[in-house]
Structures are given as structure tokens and as C-alpha cells.
C-alpha atoms as a PDB file:
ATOM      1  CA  UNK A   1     -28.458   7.536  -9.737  1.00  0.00           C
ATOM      2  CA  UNK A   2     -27.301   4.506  -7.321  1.00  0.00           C
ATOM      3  CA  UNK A   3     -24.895   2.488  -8.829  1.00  0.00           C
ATOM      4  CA  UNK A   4     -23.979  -0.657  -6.798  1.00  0.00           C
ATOM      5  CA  UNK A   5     -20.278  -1.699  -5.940  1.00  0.00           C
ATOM      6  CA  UNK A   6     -19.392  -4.283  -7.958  1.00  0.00           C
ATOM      7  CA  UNK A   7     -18.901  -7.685  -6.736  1.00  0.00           C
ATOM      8  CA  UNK A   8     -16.025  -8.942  -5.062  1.00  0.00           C
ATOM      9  CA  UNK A   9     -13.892 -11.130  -7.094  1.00  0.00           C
ATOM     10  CA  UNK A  10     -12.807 -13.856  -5.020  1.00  0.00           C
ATOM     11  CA  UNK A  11      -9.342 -14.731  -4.040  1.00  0.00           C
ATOM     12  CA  UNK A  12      -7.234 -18.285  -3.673  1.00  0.00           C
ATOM     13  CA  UNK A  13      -5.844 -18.911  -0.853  1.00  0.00           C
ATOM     14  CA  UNK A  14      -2.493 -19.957   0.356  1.00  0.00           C
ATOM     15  CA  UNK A  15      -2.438 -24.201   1.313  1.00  0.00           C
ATOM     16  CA  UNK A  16      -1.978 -23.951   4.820  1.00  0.00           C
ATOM     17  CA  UNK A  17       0.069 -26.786   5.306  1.00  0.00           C
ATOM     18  CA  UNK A  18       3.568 -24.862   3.352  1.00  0.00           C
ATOM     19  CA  UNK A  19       6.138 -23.682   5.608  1.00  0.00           C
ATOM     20  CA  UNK A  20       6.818 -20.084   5.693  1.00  0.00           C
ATOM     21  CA  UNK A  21      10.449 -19.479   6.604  1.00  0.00           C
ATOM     22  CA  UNK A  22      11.553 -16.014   7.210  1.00  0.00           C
ATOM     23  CA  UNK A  23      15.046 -15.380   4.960  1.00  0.00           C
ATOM     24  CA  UNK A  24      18.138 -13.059   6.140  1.00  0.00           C
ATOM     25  CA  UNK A  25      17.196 -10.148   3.842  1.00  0.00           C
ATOM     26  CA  UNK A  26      14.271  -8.676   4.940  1.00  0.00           C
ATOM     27  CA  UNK A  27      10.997  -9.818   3.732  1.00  0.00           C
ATOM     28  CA  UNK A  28      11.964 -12.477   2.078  1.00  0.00           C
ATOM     29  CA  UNK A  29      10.571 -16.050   2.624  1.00  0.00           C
ATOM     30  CA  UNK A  30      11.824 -19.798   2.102  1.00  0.00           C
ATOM     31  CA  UNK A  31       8.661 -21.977   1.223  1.00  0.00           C
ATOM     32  CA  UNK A  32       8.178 -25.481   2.031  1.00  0.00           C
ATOM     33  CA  UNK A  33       6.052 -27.836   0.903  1.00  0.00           C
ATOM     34  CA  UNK A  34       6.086 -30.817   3.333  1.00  0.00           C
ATOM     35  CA  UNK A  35       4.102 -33.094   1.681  1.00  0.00           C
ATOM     36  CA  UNK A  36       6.904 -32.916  -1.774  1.00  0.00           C
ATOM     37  CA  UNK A  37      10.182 -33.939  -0.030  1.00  0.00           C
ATOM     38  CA  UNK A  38      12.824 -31.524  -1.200  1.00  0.00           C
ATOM     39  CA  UNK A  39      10.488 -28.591  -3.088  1.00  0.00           C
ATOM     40  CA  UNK A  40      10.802 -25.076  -1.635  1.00  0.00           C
ATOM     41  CA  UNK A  41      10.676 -21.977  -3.080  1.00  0.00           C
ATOM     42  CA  UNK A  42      12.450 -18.800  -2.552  1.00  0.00           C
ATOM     43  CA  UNK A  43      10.344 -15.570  -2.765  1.00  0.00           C
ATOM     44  CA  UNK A  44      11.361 -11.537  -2.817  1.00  0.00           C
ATOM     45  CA  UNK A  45       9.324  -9.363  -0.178  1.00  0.00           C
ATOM     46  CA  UNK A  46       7.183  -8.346  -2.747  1.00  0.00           C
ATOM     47  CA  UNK A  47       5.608 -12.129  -3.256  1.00  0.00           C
ATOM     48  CA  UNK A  48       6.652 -12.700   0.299  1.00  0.00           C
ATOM     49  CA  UNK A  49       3.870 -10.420   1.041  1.00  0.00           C
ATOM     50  CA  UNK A  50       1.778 -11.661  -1.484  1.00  0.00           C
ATOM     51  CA  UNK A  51       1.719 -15.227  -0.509  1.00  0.00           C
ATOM     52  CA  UNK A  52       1.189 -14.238   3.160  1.00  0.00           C
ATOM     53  CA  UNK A  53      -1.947 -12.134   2.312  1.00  0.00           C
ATOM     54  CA  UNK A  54      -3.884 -14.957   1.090  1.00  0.00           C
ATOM     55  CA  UNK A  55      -5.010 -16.048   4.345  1.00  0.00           C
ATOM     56  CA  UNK A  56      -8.819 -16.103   3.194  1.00  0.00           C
ATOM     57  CA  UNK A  57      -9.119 -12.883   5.195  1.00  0.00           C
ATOM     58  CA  UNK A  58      -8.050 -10.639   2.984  1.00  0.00           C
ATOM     59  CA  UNK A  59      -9.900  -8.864   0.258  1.00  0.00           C
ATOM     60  CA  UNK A  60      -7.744  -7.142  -2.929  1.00  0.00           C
ATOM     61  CA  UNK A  61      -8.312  -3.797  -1.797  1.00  0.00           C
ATOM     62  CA  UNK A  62      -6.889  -4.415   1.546  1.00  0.00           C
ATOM     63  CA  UNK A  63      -3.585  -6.247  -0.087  1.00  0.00           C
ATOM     64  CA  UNK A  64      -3.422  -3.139  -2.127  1.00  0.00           C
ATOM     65  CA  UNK A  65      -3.347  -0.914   0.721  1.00  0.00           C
ATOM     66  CA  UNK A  66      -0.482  -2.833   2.427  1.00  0.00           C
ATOM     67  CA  UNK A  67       1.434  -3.109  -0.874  1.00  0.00           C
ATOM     68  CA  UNK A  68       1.746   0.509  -0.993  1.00  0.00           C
ATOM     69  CA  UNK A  69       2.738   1.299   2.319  1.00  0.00           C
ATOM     70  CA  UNK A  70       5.350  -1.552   2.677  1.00  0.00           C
ATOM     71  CA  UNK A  71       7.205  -1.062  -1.312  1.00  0.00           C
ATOM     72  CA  UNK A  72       5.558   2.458  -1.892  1.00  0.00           C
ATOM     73  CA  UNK A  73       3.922   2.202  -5.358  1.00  0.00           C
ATOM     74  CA  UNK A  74       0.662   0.769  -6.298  1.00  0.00           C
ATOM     75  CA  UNK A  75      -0.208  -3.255  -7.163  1.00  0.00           C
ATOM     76  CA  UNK A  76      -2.356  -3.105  -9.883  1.00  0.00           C
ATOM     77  CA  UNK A  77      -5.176  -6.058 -10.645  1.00  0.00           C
ATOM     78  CA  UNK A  78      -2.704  -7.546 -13.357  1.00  0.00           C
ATOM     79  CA  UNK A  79       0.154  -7.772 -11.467  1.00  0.00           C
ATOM     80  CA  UNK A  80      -1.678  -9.446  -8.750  1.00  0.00           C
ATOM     81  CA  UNK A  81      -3.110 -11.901 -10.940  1.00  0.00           C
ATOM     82  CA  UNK A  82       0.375 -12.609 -12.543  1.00  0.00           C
ATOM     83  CA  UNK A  83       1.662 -13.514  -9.071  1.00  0.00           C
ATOM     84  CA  UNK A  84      -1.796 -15.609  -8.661  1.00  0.00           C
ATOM     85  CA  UNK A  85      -0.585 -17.652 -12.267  1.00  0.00           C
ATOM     86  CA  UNK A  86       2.809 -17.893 -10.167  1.00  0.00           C
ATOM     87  CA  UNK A  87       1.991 -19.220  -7.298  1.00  0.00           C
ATOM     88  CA  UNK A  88      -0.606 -22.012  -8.578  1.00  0.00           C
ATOM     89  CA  UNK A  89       1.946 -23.029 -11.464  1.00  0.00           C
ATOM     90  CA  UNK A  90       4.319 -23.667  -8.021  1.00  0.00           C
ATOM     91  CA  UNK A  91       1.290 -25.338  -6.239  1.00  0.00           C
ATOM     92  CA  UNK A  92       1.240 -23.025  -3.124  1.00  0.00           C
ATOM     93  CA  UNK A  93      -2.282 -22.180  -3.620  1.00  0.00           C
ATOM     94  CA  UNK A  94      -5.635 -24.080  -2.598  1.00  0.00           C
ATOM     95  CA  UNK A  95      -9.229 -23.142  -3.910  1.00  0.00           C
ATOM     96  CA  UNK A  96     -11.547 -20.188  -3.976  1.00  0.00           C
ATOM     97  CA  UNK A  97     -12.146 -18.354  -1.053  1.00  0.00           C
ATOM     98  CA  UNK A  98     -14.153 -14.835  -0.582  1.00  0.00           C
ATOM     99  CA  UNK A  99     -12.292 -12.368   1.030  1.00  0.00           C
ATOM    100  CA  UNK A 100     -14.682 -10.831   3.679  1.00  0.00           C
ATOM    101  CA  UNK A 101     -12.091  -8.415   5.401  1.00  0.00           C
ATOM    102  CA  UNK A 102     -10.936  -5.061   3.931  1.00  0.00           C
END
């Protein structure tokens, strides 16, 4: 029997206008918001990657992939929606987007 993949789930997206300053320790990012004077956030390489992946070209599967090869252990769906929760509670995220890239 055929069983269809299931559908995509679709991913937020990054706000394109935050500043994404590289940090001394690798990986790790400063984030500015230009339009709050004065907010930034600092994030570890495993969010720094996180935040970068959600361009709008990325599906979950494909952030998965990279995930593992950078830190060398799986994300699983919850953790990536705890960062998700993260990031919009710190407004760097915009809307819905589908991820058509894998």
C-alpha cells in the first residue's frame, strides 16, 4: 500500500531586517534589532545556527541534517520548536513561510 509523505509543516522565518554579527567564539552571533534602539541578543552556535536557517529556504529536514554534522547529535522536532517559542518571545521571527528546499 502507498502511503503519502505527510505534509510539510511550515516554518517562520527570521525578520530580515536584524543584524547578524559574528561573535569571537566560534559560531556564536550578536543580534540586532535596528528598529528597537539598544535590543540585541546574544546566541550560542547551536541557536546561531538555528536563527540563520530560517531563511524561508529551508525545510526541517534539511536544518536537521546540518545540525548533526556541525554539533554531532540529532535536533529533534521539540527542541526545534522550543527554540521557535525562543526566538518569537525575543521578536526575531516574522510569519509563516513553506520551506521548499531540502
Amino acid at each position: 500500500m502507498f502511503m503519502a509523505p505527510p505534509p510539510r509543516r511550515e516554518l517562520r522565518v527570521r525578520r530580515w531586517e536584524l543584524i547578524l554579527a559574528p561573535r569571537r567564539a566560534a559560531g556564536e552571533l550578536l543580534v540586532r534589532d535596528p528598529i528597537t534602539p539598544g535590543a540585541c541578543v546574544h546566541l550560542g552556535p547551536e541557536e546561531s545556527l538555528l536563527l540563520r536557517a530560517l531563511d524561508g529556504r529551508n525545510a526541517f529536514e534539511r536544518i536537521q541534517r546540518r545540525y548533526k554534522t556541525q554539533f554531532g547529535r540529532p535536533l529533534t522536532r521539540e527542541e526545534f520548536d522550543s527554540f521557535i517559542e525562543l526566538a518569537d518571545s525575543l521578536n526575531l521571527l516574522r510569519g509563516l513561510s513553506v520551506a521548499r528546499g531540502t
